[in-house]
Protein backbone atom coordinates (compact mmCIF):
# COMPACT_ATOMS: atom_id res chain seq x y z
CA UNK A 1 -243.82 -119.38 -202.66
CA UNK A 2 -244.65 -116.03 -203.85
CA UNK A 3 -241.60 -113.25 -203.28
CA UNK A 4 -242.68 -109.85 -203.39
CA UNK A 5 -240.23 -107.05 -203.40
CA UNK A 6 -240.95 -103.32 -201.46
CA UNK A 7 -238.75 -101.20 -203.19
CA UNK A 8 -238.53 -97.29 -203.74
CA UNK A 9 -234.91 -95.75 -203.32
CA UNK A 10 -237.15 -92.64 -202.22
CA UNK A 11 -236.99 -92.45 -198.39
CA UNK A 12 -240.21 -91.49 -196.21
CA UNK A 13 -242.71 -92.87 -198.33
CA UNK A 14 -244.55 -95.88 -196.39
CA UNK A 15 -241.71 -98.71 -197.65
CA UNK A 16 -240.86 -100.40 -194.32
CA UNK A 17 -244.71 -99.54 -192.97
CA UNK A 18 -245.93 -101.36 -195.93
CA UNK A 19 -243.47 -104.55 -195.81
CA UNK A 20 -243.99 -105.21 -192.17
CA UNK A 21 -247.97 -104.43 -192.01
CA UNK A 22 -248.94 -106.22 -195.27
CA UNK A 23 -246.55 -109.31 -193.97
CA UNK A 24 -248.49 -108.88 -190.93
CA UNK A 25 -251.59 -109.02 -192.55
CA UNK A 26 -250.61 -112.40 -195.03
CA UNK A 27 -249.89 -114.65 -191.93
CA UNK A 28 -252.97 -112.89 -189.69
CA UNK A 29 -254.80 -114.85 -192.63
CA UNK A 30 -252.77 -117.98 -192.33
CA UNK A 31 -249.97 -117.42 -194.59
CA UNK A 32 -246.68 -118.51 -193.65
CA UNK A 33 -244.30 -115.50 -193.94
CA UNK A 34 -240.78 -114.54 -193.87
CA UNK A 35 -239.97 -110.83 -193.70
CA UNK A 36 -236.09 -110.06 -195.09
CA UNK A 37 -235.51 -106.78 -193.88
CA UNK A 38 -232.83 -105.72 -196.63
CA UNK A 39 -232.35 -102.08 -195.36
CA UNK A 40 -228.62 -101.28 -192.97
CA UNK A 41 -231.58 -99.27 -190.84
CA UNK A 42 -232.73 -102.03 -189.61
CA UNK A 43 -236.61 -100.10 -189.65
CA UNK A 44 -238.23 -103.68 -190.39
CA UNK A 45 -236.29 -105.12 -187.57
CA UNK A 46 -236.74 -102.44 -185.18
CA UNK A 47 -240.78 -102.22 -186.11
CA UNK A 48 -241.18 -105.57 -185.18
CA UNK A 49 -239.44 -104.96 -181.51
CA UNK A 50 -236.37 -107.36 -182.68
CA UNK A 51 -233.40 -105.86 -180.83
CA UNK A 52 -229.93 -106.46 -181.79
CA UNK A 53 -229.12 -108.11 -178.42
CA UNK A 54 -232.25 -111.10 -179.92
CA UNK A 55 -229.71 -112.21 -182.60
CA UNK A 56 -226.17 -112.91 -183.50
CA UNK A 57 -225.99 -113.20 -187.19
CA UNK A 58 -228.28 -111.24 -189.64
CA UNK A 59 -228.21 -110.33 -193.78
CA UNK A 60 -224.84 -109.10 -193.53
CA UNK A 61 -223.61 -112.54 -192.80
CA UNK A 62 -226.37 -114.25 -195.39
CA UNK A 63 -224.97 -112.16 -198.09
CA UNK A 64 -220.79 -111.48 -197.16
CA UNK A 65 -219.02 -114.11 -198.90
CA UNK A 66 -216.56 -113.83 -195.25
CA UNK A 67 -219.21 -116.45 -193.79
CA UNK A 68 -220.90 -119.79 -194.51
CA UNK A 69 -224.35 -118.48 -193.10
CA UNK A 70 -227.31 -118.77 -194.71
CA UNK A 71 -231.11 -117.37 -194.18
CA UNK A 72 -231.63 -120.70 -191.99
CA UNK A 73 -229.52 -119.69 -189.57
CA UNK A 74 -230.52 -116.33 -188.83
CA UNK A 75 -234.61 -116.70 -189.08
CA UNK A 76 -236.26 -115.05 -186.04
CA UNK A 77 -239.96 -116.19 -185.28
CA UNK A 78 -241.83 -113.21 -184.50
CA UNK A 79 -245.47 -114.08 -184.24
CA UNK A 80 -247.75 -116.77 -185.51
CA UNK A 81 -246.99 -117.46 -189.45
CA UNK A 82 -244.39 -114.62 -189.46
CA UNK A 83 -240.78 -114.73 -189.29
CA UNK A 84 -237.97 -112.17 -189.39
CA UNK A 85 -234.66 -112.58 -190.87
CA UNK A 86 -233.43 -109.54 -189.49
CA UNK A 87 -230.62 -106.28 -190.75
CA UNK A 88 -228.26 -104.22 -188.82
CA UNK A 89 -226.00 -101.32 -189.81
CA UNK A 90 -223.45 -103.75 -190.73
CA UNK A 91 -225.74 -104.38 -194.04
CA UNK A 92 -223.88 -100.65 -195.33
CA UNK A 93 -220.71 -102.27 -196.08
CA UNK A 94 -221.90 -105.25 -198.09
CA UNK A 95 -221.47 -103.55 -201.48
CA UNK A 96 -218.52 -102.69 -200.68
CA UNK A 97 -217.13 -105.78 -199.36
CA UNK A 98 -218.44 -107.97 -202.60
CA UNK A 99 -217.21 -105.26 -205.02
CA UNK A 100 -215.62 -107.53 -207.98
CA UNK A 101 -217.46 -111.05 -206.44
CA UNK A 102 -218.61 -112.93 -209.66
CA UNK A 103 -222.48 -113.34 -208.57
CA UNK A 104 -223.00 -111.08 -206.27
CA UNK A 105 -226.10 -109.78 -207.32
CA UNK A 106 -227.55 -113.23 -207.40
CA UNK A 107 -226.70 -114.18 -203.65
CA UNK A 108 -230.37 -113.45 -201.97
CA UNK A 109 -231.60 -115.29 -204.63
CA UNK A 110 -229.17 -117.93 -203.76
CA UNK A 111 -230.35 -118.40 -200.18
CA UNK A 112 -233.77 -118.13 -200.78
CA UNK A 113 -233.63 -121.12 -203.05
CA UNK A 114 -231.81 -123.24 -200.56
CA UNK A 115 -234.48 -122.28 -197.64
CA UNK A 116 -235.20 -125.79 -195.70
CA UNK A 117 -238.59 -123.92 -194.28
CA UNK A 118 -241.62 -123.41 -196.54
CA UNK A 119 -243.17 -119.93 -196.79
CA UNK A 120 -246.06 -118.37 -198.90
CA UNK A 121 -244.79 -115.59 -199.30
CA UNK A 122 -241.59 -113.85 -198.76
CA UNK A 123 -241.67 -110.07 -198.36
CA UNK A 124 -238.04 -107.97 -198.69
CA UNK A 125 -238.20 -104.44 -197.23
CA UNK A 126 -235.13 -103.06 -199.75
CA UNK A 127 -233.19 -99.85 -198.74
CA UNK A 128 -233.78 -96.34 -200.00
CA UNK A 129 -231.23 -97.02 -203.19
CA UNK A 130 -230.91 -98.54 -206.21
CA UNK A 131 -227.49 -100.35 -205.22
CA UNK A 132 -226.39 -103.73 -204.55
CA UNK A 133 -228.93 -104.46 -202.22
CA UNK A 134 -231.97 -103.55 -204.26
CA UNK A 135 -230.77 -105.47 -207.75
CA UNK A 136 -230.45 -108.55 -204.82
CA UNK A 137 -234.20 -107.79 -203.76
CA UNK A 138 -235.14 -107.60 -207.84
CA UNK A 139 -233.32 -110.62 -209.32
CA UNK A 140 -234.92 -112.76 -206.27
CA UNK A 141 -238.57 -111.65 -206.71
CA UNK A 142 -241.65 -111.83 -208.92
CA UNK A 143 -243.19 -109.33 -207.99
CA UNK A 144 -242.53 -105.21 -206.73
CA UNK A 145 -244.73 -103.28 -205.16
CA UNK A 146 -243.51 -99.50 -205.25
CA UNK A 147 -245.01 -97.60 -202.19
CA UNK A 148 -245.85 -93.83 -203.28
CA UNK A 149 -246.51 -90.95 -200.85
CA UNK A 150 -248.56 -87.86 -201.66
CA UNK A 151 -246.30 -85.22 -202.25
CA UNK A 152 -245.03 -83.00 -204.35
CA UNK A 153 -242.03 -85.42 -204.89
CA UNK A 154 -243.84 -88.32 -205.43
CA UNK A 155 -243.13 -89.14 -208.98
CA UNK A 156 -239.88 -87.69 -209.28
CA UNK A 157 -237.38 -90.30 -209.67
CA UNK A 158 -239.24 -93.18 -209.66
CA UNK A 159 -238.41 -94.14 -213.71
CA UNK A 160 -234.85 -94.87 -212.35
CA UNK A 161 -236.36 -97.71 -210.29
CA UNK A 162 -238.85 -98.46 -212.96
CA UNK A 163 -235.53 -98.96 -215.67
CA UNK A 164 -233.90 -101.31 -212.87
CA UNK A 165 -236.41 -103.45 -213.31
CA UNK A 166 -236.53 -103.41 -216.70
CA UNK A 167 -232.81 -104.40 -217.03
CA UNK A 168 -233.47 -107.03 -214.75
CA UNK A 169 -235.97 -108.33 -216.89
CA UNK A 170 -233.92 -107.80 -219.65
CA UNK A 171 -231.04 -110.21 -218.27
CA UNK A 172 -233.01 -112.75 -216.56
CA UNK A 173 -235.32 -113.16 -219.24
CA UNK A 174 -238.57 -113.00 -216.73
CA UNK A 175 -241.28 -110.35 -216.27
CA UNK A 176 -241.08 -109.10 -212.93
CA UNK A 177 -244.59 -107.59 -212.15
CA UNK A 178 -244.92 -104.63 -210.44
CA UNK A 179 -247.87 -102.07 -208.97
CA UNK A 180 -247.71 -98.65 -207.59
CA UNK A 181 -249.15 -97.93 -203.97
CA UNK A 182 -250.05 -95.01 -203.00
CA UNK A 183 -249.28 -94.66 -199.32
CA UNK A 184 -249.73 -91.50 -196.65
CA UNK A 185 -252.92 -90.17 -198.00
CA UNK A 186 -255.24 -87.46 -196.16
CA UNK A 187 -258.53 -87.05 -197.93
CA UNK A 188 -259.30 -83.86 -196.59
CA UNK A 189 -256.52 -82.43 -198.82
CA UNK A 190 -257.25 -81.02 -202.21
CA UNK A 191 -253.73 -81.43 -203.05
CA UNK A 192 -253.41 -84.91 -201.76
CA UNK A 193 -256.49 -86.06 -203.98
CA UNK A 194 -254.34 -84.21 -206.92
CA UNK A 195 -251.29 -86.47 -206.30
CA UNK A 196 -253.56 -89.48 -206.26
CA UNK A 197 -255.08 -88.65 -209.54
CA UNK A 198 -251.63 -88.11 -211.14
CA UNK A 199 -250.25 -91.35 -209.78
CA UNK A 200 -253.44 -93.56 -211.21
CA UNK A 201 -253.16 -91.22 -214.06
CA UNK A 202 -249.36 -92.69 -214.60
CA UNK A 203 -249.53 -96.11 -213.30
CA UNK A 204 -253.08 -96.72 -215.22
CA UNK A 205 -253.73 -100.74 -214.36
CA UNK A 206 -250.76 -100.79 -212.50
CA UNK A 207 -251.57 -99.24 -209.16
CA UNK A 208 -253.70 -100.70 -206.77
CA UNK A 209 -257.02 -99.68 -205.72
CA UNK A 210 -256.25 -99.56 -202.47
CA UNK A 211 -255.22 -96.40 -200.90
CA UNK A 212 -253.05 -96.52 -197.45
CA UNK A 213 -254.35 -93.66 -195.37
CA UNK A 214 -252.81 -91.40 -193.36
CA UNK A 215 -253.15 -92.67 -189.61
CA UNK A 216 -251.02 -92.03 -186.73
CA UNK A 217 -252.02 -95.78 -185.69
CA UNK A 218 -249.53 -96.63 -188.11
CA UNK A 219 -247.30 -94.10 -186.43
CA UNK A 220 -247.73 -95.46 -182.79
CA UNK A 221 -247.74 -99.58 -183.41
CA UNK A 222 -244.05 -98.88 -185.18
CA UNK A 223 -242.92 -97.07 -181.83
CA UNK A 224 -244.42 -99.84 -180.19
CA UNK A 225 -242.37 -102.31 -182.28
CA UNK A 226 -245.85 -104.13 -183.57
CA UNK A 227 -247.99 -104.37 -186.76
CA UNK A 228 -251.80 -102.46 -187.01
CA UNK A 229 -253.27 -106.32 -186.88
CA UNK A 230 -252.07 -106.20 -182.96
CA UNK A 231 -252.45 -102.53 -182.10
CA UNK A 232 -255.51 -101.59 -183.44
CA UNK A 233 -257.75 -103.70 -185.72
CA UNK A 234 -260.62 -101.15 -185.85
CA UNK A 235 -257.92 -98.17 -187.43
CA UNK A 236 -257.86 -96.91 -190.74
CA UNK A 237 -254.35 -98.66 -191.04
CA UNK A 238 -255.81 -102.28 -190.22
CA UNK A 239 -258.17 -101.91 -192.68
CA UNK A 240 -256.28 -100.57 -195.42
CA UNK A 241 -253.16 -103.09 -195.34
CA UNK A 242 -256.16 -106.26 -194.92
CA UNK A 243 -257.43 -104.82 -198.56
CA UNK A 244 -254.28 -104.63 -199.89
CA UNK A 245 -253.66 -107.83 -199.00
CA UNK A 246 -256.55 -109.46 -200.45
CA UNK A 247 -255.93 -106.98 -203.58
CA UNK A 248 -252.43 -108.14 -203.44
CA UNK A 249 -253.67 -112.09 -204.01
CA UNK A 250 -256.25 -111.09 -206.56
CA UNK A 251 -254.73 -108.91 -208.65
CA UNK A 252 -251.62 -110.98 -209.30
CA UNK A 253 -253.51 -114.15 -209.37
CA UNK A 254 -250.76 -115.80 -206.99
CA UNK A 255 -249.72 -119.53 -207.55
CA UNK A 256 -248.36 -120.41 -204.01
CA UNK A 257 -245.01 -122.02 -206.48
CA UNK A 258 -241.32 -122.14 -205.03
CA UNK A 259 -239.31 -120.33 -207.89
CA UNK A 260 -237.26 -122.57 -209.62
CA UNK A 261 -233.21 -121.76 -209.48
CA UNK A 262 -233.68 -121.24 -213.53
CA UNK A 263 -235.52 -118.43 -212.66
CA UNK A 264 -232.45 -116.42 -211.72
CA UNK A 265 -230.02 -118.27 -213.56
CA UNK A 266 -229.24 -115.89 -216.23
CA UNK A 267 -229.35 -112.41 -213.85
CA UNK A 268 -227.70 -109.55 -214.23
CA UNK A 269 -224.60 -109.67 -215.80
CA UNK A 270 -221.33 -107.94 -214.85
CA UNK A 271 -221.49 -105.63 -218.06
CA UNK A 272 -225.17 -104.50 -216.84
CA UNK A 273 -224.75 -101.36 -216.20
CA UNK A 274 -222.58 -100.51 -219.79
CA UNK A 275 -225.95 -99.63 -221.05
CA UNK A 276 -227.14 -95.97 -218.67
CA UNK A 277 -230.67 -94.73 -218.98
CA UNK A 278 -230.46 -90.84 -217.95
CA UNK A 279 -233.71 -89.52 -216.98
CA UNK A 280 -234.58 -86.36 -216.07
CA UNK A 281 -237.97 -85.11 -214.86
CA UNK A 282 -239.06 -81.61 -216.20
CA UNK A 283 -242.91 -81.40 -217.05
CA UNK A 284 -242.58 -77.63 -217.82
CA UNK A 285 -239.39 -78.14 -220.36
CA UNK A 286 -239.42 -77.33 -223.90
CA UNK A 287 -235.89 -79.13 -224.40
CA UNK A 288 -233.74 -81.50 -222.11
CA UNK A 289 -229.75 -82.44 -223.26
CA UNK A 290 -227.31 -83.82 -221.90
CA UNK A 291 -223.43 -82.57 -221.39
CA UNK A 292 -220.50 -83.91 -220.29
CA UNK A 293 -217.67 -85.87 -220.18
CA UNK A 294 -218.70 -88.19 -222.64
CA UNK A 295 -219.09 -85.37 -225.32
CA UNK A 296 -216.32 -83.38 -225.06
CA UNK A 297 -218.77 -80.76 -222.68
CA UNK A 298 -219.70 -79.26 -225.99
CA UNK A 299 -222.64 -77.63 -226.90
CA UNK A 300 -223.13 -78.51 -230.77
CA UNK A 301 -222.32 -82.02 -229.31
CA UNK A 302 -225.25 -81.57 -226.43
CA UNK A 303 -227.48 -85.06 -226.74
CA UNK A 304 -230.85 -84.29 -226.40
CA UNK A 305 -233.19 -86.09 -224.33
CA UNK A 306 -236.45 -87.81 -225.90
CA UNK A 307 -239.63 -86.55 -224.32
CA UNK A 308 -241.50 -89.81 -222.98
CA UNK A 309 -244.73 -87.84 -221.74
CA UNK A 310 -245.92 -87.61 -218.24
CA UNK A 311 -242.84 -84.59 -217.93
CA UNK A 312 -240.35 -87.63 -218.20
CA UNK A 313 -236.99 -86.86 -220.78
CA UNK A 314 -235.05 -90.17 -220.93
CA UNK A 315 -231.82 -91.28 -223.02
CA UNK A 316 -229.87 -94.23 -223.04
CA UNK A 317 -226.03 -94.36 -223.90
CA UNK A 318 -223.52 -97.29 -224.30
CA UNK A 319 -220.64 -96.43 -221.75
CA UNK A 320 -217.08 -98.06 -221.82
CA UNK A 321 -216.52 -98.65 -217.68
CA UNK A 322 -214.71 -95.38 -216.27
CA UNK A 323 -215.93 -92.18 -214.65
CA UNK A 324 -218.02 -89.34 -216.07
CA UNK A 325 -218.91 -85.84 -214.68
CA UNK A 326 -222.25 -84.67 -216.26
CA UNK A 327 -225.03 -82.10 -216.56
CA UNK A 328 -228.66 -81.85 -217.86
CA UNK A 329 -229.59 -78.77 -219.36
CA UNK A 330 -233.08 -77.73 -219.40
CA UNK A 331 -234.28 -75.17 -221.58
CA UNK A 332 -230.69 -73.76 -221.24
CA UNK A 333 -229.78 -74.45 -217.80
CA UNK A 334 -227.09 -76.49 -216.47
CA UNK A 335 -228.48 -78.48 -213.92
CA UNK A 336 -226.87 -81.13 -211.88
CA UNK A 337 -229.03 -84.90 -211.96
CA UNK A 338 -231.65 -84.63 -208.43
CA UNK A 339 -231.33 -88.53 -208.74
CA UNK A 340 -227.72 -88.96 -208.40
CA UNK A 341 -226.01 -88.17 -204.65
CA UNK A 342 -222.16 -88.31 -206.56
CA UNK A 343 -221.19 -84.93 -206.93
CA UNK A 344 -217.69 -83.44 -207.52
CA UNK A 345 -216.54 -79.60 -208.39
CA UNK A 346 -214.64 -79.11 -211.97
CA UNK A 347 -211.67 -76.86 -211.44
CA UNK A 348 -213.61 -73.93 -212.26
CA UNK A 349 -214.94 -74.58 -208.84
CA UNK A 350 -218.87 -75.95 -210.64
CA UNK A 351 -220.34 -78.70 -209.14
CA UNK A 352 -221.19 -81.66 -211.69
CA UNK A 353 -223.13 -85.17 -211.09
CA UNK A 354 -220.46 -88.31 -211.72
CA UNK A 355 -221.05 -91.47 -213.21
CA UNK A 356 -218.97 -94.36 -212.14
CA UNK A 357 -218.87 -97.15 -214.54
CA UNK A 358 -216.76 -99.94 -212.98
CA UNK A 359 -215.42 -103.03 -214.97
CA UNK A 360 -216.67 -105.24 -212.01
CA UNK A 361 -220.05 -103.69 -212.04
């Protein structure tokens, strides 16, 4: 079976739309499907009209190591050729409850491998992070699609999701493909044709051809807790998730295989994230370094980010596990990292960005 990963830890950009339509579209051609909604929202759940009061167990208990439950027991049939194994706010605490677990990171994995029902494909709708969760979602699949709006925003960030997967591929020792799509797209905007351009521009031969449209079909069938192929199969939105679909299939060449368990065997080990990428996106910058704990906060000792193009600055530093309170400074200016929602004030009263590198981690 083919497992394809929806990722972006960039909320509001088409994720969840595009895991539950194009899942929708795979088994509307015969496809057997499972849909793992990974996110605590629950969107994936909720989109396909699954309420909570439909199911006792969910991916909390498939991935706690409190419970003996597996993805058998919590599969919900949803339509012809599509199944649900559904999420709950409950997911939230999972990273915190497996802190220090030897193998956590491998445990979707796991329970995919020991599924007793056969699928074609298996689609995981990850949360809007690059936690636990999503490094789950990446050692488990062989493929990532990375859903793209059109906005100003678009780009910025997405290398940190782009290095997870590289570590990933790093430690397992497989290539984990992965395409951009661009997602929420209104033609009659100059600056929405712009965004489009600069996302093919980046991506090159790794962004689909197909574009998903903005519709409110899309909008409505969610509220109405179905996919476009029920709602409304002469919208923009049915006919933009079937091409992707049959892109999807062509452009990956997909084997229907079931991954074998050496496939994840060698995943991310607990001394992954020694090794930090910082990243910092500044088109417009004639210099990006980088301050903080880790150099004594001192500017002869500032360590300047490369320039990778495309207004990416990137560095990677070897980290003993502990905590770190940083900056970027662009051009000059102290700036705290956009990417990175830990923030705690100095006791000058500055705010800085902080790094936690845990032994368990």
């Amino acid at each position: 079976m083919n497992i394809i990963a929806i990722a972006n830890h960039k909320g509001g950009c088409g994720k969840t739309t595009t895991a539950i339509n194009l899942s929708a579209s795979f088994s509307r051609e015969g496809k057997r499907v499972l849909l793992i909604d990974l996110d605590p929202q629950g969107h994936a759940t909720i989109g396909l009209n699954v309420t909570e009061d439909k199911f006792q167990k969910n991916m909390y208990d498939v991935l706690s190591n409190l419970t003996n439950v597996g993805l058998n027991d919590i599969i919900i049939p949803v339509s012809e050729n599509l199944d649900l194994a559904p999420s709950n706010v409950l997911l939230s605490a999972i990273e915190q409850q497996l802190s220090g677990i030897t193998d956590r990171e491998k445990r979707l994995a796991g329970n995919i491998d020991n599924l007793k029902r056969e699928y074609d494909f298996i689609i995981i709708d990850c949360p809007p992070s690059l936690g636990i969760l999503t490094i789950n979602a990446l050692i488990a699949c062989s493929e990532v699609i990375i859903p793209i709006e059109t906005s100003f925003f678009s780009l910025h960030g997405i290398m940190k999701l782009l290095e997870t997967i590289n570590v990933v591929e790093e430690k397992s020792k497989y290539v984990i493909k992965y395409k951009a799509l661009v997602t929420m797209y209104d033609r009659r905007k100059k600056f929405d044709q712009e965004v489009v351009k600069n996302i093919k521009d980046y991506f090159k031969e790794k962004c689909f051809d197909t574009v998903i449209r903005n519709t409110v079909k899309l909008k409505e069938c969610a509220s109405f807790g179905c996919p476009i192929t029920q709602y409304d199969t002469s919208s923009y939105g049915f006919e933009d998730y079937i091409n992707l679909s049959n892109e999807v299939l062509q452009s990956w060449q997909m084997p229907l295989y079931r991954k074998e368990e050496t496939r994840f065997e060698e995943a991310v080990p607990a001394e992954v994230w020694d090794e930090v990428i910082f990243s910092f996106w500044a088109p417009d910058a004639k210099m990006v370094q980088l301050a903080g704990d880790f150099n004594n906060w001192s500017p002869e000792e500032n360590i300047n980010l490369e320039n990778k193009g495309n207004g990416l600055w990137e560095k990677k530093l070897i980290l003993k596990p502990g905590e770190y309170q940083y900056k970027y400074v662009v051009d000059g200016n102290w700036r705290v990292d956009p990417n990175n929602p830990l923030k705690v004030c100095d006791n000058s009263g500055y705010e800085n960005s902080l790094l936690k590198l845990n032994q368990e981690n």
